[in-house]
PDB file of N, CA and C in Angstrom:
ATOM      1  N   UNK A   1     -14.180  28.222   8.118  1.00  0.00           N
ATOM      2  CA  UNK A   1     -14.219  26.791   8.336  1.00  0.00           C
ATOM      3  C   UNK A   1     -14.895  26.506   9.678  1.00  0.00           C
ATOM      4  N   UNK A   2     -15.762  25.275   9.573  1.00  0.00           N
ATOM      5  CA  UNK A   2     -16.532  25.086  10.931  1.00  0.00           C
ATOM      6  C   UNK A   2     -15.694  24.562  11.784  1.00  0.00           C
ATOM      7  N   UNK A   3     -15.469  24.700  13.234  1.00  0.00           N
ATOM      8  CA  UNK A   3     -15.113  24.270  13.934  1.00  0.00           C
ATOM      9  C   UNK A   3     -15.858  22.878  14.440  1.00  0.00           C
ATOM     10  N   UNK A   4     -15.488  21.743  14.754  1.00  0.00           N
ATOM     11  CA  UNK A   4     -16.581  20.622  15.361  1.00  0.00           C
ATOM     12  C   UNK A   4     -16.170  20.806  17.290  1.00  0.00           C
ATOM     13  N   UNK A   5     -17.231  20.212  17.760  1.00  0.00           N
ATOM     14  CA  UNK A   5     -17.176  20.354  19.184  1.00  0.00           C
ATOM     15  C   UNK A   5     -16.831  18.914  19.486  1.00  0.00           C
ATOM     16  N   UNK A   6     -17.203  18.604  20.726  1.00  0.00           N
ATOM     17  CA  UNK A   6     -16.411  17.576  21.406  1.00  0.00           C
ATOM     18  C   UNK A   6     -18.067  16.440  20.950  1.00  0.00           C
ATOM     19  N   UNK A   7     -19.123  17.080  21.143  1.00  0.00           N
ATOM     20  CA  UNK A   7     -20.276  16.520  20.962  1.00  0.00           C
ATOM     21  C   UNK A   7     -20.225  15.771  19.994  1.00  0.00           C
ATOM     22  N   UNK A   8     -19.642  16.324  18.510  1.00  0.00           N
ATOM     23  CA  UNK A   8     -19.954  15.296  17.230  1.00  0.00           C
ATOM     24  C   UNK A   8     -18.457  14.237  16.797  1.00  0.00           C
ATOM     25  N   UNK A   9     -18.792  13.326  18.131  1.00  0.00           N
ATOM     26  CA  UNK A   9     -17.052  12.536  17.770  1.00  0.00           C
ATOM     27  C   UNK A   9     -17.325  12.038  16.259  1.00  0.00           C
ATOM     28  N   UNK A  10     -18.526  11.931  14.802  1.00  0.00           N
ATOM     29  CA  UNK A  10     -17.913  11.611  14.334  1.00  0.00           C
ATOM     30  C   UNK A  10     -17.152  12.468  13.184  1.00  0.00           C
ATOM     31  N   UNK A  11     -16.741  13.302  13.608  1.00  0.00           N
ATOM     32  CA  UNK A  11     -16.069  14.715  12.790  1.00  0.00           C
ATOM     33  C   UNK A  11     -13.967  14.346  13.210  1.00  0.00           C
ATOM     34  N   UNK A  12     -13.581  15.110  12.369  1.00  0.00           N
ATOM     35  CA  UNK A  12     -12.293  15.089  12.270  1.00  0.00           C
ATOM     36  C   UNK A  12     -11.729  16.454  13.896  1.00  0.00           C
ATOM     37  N   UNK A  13     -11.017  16.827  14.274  1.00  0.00           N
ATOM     38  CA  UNK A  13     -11.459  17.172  14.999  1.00  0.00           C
ATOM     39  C   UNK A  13     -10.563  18.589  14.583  1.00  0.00           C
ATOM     40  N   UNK A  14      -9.909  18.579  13.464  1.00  0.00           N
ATOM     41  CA  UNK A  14      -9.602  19.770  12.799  1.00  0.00           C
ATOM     42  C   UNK A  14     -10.174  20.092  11.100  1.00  0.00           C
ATOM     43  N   UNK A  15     -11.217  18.760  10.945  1.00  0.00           N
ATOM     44  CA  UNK A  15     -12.018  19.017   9.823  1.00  0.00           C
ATOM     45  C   UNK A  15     -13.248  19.003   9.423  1.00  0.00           C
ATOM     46  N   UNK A  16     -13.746  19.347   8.362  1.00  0.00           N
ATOM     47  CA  UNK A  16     -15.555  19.600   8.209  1.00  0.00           C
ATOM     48  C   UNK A  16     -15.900  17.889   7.795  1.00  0.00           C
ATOM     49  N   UNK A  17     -14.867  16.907   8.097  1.00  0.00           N
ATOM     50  CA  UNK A  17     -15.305  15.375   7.728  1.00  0.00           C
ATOM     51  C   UNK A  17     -15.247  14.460   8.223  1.00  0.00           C
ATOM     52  N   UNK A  18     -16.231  13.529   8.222  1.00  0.00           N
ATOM     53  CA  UNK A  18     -16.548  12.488   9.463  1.00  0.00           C
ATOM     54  C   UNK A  18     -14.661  11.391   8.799  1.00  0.00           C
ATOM     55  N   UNK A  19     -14.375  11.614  10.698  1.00  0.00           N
ATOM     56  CA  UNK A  19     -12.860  10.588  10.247  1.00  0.00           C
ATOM     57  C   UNK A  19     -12.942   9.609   9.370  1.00  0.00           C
ATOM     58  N   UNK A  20     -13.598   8.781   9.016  1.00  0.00           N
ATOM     59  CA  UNK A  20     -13.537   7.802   8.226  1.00  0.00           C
ATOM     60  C   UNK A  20     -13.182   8.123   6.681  1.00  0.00           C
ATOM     61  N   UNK A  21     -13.701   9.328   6.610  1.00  0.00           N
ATOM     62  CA  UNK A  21     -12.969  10.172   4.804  1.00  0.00           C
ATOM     63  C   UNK A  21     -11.874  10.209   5.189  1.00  0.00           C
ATOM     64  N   UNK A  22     -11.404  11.178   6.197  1.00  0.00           N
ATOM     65  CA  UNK A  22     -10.052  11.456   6.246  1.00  0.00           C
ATOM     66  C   UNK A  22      -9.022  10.335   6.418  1.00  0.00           C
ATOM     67  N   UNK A  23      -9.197   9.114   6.688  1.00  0.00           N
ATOM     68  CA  UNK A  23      -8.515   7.909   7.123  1.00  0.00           C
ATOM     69  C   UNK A  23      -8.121   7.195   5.869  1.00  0.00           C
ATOM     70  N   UNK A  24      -9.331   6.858   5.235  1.00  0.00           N
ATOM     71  CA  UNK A  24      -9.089   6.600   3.924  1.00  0.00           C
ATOM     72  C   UNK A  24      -9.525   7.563   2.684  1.00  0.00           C
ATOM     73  N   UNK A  25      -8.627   8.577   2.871  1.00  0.00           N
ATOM     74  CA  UNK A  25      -8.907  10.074   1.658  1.00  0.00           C
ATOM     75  C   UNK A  25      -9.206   9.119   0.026  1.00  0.00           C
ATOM     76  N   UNK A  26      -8.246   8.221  -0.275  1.00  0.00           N
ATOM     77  CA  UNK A  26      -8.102   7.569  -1.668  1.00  0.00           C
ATOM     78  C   UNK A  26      -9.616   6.748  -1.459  1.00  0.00           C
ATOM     79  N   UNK A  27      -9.777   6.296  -0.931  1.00  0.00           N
ATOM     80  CA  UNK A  27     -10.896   5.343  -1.113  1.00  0.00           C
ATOM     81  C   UNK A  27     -12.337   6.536  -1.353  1.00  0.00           C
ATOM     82  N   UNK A  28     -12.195   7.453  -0.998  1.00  0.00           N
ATOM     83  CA  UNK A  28     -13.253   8.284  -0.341  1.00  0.00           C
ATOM     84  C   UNK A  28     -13.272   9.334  -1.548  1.00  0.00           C
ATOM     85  N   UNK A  29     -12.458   9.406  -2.326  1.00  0.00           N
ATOM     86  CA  UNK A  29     -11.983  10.286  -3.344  1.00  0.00           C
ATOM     87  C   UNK A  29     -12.482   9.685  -4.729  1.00  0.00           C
ATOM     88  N   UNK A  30     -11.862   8.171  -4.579  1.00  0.00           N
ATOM     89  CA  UNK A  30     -12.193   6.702  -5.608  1.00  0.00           C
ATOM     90  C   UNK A  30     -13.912   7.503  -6.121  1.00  0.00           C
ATOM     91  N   UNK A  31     -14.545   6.807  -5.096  1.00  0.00           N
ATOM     92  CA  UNK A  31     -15.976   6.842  -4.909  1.00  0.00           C
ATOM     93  C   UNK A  31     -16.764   7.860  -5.514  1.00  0.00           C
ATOM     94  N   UNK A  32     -15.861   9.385  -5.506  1.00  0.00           N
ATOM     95  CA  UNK A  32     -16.868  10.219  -5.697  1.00  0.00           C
ATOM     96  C   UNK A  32     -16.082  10.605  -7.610  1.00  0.00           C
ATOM     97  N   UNK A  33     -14.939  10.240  -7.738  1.00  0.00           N
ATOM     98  CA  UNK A  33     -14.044  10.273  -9.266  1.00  0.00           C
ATOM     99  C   UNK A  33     -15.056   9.360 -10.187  1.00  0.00           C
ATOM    100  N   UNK A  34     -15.290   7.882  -9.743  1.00  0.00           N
ATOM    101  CA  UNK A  34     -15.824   6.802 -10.662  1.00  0.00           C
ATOM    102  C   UNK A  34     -16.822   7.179 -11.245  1.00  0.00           C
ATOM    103  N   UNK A  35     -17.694   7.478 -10.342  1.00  0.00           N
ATOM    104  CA  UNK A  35     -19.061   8.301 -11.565  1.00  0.00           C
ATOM    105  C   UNK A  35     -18.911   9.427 -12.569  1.00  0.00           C
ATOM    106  N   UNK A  36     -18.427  10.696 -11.855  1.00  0.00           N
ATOM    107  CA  UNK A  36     -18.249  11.390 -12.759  1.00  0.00           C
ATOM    108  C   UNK A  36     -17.373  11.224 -14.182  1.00  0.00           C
ATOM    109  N   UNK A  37     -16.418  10.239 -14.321  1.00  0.00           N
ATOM    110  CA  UNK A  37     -15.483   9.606 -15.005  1.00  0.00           C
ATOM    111  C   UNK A  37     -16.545   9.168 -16.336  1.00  0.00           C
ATOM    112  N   UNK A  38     -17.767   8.120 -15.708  1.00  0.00           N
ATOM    113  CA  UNK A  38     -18.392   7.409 -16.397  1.00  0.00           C
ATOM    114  C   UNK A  38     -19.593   8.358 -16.989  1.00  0.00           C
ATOM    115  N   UNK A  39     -19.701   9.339 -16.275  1.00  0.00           N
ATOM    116  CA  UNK A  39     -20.933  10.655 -16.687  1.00  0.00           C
ATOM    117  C   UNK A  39     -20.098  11.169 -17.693  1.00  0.00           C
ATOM    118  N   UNK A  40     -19.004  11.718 -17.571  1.00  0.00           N
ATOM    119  CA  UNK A  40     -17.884  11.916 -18.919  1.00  0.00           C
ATOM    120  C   UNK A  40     -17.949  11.612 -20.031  1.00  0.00           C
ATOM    121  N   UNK A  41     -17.243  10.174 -19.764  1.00  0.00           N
ATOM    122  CA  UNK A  41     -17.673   9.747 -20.811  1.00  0.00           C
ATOM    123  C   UNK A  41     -18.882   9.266 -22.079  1.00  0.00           C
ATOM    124  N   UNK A  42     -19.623   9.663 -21.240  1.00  0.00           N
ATOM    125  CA  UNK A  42     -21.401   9.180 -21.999  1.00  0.00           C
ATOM    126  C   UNK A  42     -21.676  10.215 -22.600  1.00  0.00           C
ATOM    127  N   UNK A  43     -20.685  11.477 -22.293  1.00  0.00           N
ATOM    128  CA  UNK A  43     -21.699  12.742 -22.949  1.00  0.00           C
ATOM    129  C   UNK A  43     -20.757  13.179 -24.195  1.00  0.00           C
ATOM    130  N   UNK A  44     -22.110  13.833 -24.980  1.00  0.00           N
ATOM    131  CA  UNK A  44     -21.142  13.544 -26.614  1.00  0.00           C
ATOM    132  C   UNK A  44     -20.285  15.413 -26.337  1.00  0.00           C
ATOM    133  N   UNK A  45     -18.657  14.764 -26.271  1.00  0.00           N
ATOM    134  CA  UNK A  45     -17.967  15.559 -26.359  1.00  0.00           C
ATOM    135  C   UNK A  45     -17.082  16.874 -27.766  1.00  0.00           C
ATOM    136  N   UNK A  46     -16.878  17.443 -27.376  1.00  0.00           N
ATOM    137  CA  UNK A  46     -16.111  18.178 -28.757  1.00  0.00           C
ATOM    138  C   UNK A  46     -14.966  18.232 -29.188  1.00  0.00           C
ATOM    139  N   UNK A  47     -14.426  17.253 -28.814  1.00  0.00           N
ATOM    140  CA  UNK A  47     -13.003  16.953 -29.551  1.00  0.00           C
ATOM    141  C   UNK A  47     -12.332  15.944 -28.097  1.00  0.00           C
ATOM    142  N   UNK A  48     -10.820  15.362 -28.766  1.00  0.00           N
ATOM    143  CA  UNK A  48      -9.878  14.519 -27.580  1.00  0.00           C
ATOM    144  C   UNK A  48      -8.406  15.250 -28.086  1.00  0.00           C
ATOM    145  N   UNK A  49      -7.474  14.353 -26.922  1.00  0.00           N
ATOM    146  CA  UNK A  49      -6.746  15.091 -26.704  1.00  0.00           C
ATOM    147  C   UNK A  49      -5.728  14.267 -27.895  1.00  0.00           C
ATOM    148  N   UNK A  50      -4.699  15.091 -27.907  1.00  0.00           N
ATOM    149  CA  UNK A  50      -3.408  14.623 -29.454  1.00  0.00           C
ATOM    150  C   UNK A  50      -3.445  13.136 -28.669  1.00  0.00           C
ATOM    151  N   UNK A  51      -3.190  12.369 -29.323  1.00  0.00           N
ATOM    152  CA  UNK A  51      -2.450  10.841 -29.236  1.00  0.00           C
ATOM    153  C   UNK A  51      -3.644   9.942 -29.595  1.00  0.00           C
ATOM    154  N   UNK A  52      -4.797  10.248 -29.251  1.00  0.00           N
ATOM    155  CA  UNK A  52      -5.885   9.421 -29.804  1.00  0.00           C
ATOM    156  C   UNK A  52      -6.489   9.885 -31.200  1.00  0.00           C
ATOM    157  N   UNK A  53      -7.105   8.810 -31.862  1.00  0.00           N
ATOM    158  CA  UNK A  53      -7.393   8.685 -33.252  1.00  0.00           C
ATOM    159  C   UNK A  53      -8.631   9.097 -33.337  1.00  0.00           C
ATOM    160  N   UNK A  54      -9.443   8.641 -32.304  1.00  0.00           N
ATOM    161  CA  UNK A  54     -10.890   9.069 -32.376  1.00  0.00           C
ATOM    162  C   UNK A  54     -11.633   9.357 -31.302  1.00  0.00           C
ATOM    163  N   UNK A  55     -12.579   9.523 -31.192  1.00  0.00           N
ATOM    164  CA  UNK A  55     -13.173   9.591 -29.903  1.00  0.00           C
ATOM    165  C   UNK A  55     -13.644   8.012 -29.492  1.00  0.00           C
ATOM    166  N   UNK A  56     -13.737   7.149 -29.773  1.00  0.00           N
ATOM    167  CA  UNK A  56     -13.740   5.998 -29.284  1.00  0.00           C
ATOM    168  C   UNK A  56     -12.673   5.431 -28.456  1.00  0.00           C
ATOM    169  N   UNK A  57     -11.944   5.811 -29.316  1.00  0.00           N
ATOM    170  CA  UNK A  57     -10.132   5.257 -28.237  1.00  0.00           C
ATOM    171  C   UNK A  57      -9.959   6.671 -26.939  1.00  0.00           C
ATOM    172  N   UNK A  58     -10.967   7.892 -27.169  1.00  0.00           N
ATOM    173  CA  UNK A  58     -10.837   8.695 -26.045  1.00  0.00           C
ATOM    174  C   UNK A  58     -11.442   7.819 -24.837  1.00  0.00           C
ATOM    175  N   UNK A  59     -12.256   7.901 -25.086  1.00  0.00           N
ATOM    176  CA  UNK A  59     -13.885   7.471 -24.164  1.00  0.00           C
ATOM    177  C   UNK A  59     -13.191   6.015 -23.548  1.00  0.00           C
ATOM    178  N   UNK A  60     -12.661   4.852 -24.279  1.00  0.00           N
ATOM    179  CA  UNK A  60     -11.924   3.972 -23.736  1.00  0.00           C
ATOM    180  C   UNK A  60     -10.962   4.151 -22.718  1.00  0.00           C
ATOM    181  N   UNK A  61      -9.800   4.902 -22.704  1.00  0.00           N
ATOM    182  CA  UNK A  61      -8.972   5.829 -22.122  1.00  0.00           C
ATOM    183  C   UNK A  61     -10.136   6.151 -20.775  1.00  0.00           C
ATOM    184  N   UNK A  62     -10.865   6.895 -21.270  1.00  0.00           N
ATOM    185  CA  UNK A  62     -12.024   7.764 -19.879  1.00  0.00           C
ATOM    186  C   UNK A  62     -12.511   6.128 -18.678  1.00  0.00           C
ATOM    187  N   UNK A  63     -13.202   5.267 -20.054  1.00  0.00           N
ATOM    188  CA  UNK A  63     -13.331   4.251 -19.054  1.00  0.00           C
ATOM    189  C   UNK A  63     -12.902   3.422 -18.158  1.00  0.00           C
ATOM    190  N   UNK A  64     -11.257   3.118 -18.776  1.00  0.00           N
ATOM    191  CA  UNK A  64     -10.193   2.513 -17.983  1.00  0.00           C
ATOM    192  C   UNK A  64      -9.857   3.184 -16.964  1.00  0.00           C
ATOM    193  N   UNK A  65      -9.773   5.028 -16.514  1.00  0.00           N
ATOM    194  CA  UNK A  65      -9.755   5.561 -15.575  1.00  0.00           C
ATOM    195  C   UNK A  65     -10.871   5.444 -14.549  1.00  0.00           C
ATOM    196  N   UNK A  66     -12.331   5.292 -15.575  1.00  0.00           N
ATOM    197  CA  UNK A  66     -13.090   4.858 -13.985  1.00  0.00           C
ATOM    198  C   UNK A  66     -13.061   3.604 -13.577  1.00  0.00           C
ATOM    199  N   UNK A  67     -12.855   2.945 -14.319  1.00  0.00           N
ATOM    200  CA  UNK A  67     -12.831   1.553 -13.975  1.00  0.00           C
ATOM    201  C   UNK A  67     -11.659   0.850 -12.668  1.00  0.00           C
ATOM    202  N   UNK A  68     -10.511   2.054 -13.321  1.00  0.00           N
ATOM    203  CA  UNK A  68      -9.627   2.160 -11.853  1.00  0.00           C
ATOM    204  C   UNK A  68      -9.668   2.584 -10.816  1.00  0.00           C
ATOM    205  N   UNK A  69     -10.457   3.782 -10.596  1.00  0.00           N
ATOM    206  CA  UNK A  69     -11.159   4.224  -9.353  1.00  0.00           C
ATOM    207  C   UNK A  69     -12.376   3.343  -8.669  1.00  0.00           C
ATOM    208  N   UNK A  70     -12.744   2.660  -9.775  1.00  0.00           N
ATOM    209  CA  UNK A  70     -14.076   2.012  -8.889  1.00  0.00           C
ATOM    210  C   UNK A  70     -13.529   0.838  -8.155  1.00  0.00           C
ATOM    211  N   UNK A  71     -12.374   0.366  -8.828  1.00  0.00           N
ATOM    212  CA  UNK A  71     -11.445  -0.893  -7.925  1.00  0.00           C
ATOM    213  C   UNK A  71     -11.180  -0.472  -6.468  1.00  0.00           C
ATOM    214  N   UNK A  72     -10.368   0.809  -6.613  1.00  0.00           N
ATOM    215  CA  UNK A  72      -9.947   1.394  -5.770  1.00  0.00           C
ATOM    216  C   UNK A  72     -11.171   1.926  -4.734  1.00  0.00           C
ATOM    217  N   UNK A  73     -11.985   1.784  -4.839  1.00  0.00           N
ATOM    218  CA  UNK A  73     -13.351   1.945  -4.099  1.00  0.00           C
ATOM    219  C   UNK A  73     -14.036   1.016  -3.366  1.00  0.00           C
ATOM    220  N   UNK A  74     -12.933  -0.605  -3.729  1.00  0.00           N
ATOM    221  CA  UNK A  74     -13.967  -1.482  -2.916  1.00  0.00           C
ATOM    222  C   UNK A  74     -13.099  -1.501  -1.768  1.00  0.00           C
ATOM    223  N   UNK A  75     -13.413  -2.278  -1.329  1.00  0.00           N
ATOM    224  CA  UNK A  75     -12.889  -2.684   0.195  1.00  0.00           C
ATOM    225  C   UNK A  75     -12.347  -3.626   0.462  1.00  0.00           C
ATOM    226  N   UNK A  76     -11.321  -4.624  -0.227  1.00  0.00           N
ATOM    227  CA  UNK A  76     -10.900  -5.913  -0.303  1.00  0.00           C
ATOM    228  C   UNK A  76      -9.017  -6.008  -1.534  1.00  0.00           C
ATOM    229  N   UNK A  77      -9.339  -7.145  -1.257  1.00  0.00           N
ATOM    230  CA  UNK A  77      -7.475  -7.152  -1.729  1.00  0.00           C
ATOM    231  C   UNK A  77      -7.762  -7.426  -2.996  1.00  0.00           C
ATOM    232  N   UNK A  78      -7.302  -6.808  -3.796  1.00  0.00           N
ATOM    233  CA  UNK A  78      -7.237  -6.735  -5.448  1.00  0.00           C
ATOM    234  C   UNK A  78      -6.242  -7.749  -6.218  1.00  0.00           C
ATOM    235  N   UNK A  79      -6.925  -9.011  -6.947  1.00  0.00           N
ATOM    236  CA  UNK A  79      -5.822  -9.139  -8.138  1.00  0.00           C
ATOM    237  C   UNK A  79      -5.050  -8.892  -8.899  1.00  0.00           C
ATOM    238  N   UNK A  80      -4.031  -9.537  -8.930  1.00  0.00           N
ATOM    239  CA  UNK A  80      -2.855  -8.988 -10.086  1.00  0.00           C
ATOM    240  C   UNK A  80      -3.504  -8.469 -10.881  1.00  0.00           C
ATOM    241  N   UNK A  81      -4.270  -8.639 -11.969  1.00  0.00           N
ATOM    242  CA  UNK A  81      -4.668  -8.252 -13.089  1.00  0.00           C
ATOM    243  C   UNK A  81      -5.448  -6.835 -12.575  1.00  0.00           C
ATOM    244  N   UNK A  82      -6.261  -7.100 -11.457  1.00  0.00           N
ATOM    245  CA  UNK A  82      -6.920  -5.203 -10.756  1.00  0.00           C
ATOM    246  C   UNK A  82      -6.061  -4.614 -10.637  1.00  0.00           C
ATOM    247  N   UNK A  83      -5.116  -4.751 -10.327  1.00  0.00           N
ATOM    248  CA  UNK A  83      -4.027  -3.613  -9.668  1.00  0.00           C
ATOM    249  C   UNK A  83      -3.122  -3.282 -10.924  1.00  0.00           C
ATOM    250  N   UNK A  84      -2.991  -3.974 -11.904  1.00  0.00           N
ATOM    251  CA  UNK A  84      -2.361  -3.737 -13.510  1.00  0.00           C
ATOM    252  C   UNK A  84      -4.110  -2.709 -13.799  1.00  0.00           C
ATOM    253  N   UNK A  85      -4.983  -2.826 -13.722  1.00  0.00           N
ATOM    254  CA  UNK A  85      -6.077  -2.154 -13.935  1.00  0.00           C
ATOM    255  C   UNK A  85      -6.028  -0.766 -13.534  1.00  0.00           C
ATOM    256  N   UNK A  86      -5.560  -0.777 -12.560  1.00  0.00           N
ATOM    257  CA  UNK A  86      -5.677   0.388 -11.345  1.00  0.00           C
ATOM    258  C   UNK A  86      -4.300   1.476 -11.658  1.00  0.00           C
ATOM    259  N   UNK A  87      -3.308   0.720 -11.940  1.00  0.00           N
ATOM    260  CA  UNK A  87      -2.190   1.464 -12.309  1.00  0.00           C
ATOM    261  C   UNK A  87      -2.206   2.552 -13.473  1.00  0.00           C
ATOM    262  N   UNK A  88      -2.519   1.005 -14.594  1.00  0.00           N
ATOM    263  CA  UNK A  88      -3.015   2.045 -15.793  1.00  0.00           C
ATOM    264  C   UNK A  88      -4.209   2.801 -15.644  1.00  0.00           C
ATOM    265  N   UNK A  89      -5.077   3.460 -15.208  1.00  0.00           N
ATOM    266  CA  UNK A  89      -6.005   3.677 -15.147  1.00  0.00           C
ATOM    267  C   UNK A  89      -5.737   4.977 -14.218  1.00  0.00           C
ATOM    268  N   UNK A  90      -5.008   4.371 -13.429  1.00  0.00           N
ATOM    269  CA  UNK A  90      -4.274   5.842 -12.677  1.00  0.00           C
ATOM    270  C   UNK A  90      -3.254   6.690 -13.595  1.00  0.00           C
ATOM    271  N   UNK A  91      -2.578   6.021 -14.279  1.00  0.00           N
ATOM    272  CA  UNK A  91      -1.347   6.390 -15.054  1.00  0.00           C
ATOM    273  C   UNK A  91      -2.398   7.298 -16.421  1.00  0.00           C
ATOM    274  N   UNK A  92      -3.073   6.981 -16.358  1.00  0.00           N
ATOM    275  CA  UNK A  92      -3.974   7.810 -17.480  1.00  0.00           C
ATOM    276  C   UNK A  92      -4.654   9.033 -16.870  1.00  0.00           C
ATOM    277  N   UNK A  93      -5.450   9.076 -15.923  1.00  0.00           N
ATOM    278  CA  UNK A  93      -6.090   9.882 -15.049  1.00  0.00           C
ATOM    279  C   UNK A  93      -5.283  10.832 -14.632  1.00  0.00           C
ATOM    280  N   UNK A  94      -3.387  10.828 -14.280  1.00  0.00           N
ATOM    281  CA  UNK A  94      -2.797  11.646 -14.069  1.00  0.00           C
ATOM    282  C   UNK A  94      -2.298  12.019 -15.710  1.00  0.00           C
ATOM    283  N   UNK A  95      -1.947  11.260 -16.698  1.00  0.00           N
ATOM    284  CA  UNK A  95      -1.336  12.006 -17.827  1.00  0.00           C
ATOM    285  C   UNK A  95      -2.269  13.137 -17.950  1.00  0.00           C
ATOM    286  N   UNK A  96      -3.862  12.664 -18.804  1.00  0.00           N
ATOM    287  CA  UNK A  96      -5.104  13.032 -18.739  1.00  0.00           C
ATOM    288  C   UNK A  96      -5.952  14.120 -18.548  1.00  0.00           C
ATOM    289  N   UNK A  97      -5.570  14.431 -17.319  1.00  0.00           N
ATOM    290  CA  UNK A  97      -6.495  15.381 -15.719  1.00  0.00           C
ATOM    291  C   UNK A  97      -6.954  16.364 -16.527  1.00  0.00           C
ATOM    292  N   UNK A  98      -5.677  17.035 -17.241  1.00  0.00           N
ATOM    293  CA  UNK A  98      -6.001  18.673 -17.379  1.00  0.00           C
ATOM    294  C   UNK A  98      -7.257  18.406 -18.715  1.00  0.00           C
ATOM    295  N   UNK A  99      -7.318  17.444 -19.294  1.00  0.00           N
ATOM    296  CA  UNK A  99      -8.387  17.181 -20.600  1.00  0.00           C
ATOM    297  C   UNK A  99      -9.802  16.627 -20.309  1.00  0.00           C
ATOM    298  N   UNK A 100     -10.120  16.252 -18.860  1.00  0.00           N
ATOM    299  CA  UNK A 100     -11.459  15.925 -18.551  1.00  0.00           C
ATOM    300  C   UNK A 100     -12.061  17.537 -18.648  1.00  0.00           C
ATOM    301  N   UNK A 101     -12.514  17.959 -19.759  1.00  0.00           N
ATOM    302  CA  UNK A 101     -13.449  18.987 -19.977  1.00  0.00           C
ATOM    303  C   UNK A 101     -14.124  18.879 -21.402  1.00  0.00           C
ATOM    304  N   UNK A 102     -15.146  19.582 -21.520  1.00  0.00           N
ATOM    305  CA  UNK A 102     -15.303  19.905 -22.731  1.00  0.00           C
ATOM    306  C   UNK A 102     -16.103  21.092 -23.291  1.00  0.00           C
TER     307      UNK A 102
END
């Protein structure tokens, strides 16, 4: 692991990342989840996981998870209805996790 010196204040000063990741890890995490979420879903997969009927109701499922990370990516106070967005969307992303493959 690199050490940072005193020279590059904008580094963590026990990590390889400019503080502003480390401050807001979720926001910084959001950002780099939402795309790949949406790259996911676009690509024609080989099967979903038990509880869905088809791959349409998968890919829906996939989208509501990025769609919750990309909330979670802006920078401002979220509506009731975003944060019901964000929940479920999280609440899926953790049931989920181990099935983003294919």
């Amino acid at each position: 692991m690199k050490k940072s010196n005193k020279t590059d204040s904008n580094r963590s000063h026990k990590h390889d990342f400019p503080d502003e990741e480390i401050w807001n890890t979720a926001n910084t995490l959001a950002r780099l989840i939402a795309p790949r979420l949406r790259a996911f879903a676009a690509i024609d997969k080989h099967g979903f996981p038990v509880g869905f009927s088809d791959m349409r109701q998968w890919n829906s499922a996939i989208q509501q998870m990025a769609d919750a990370f990309e909330l979670m990516s802006t920078v401002r106070t979220l509506t009731a209805d975003e944060e019901t967005a964000v929940r479920t969307g999280l609440d899926l992303f953790c049931k989920y996790y181990r099935n983003l493959w294919d």
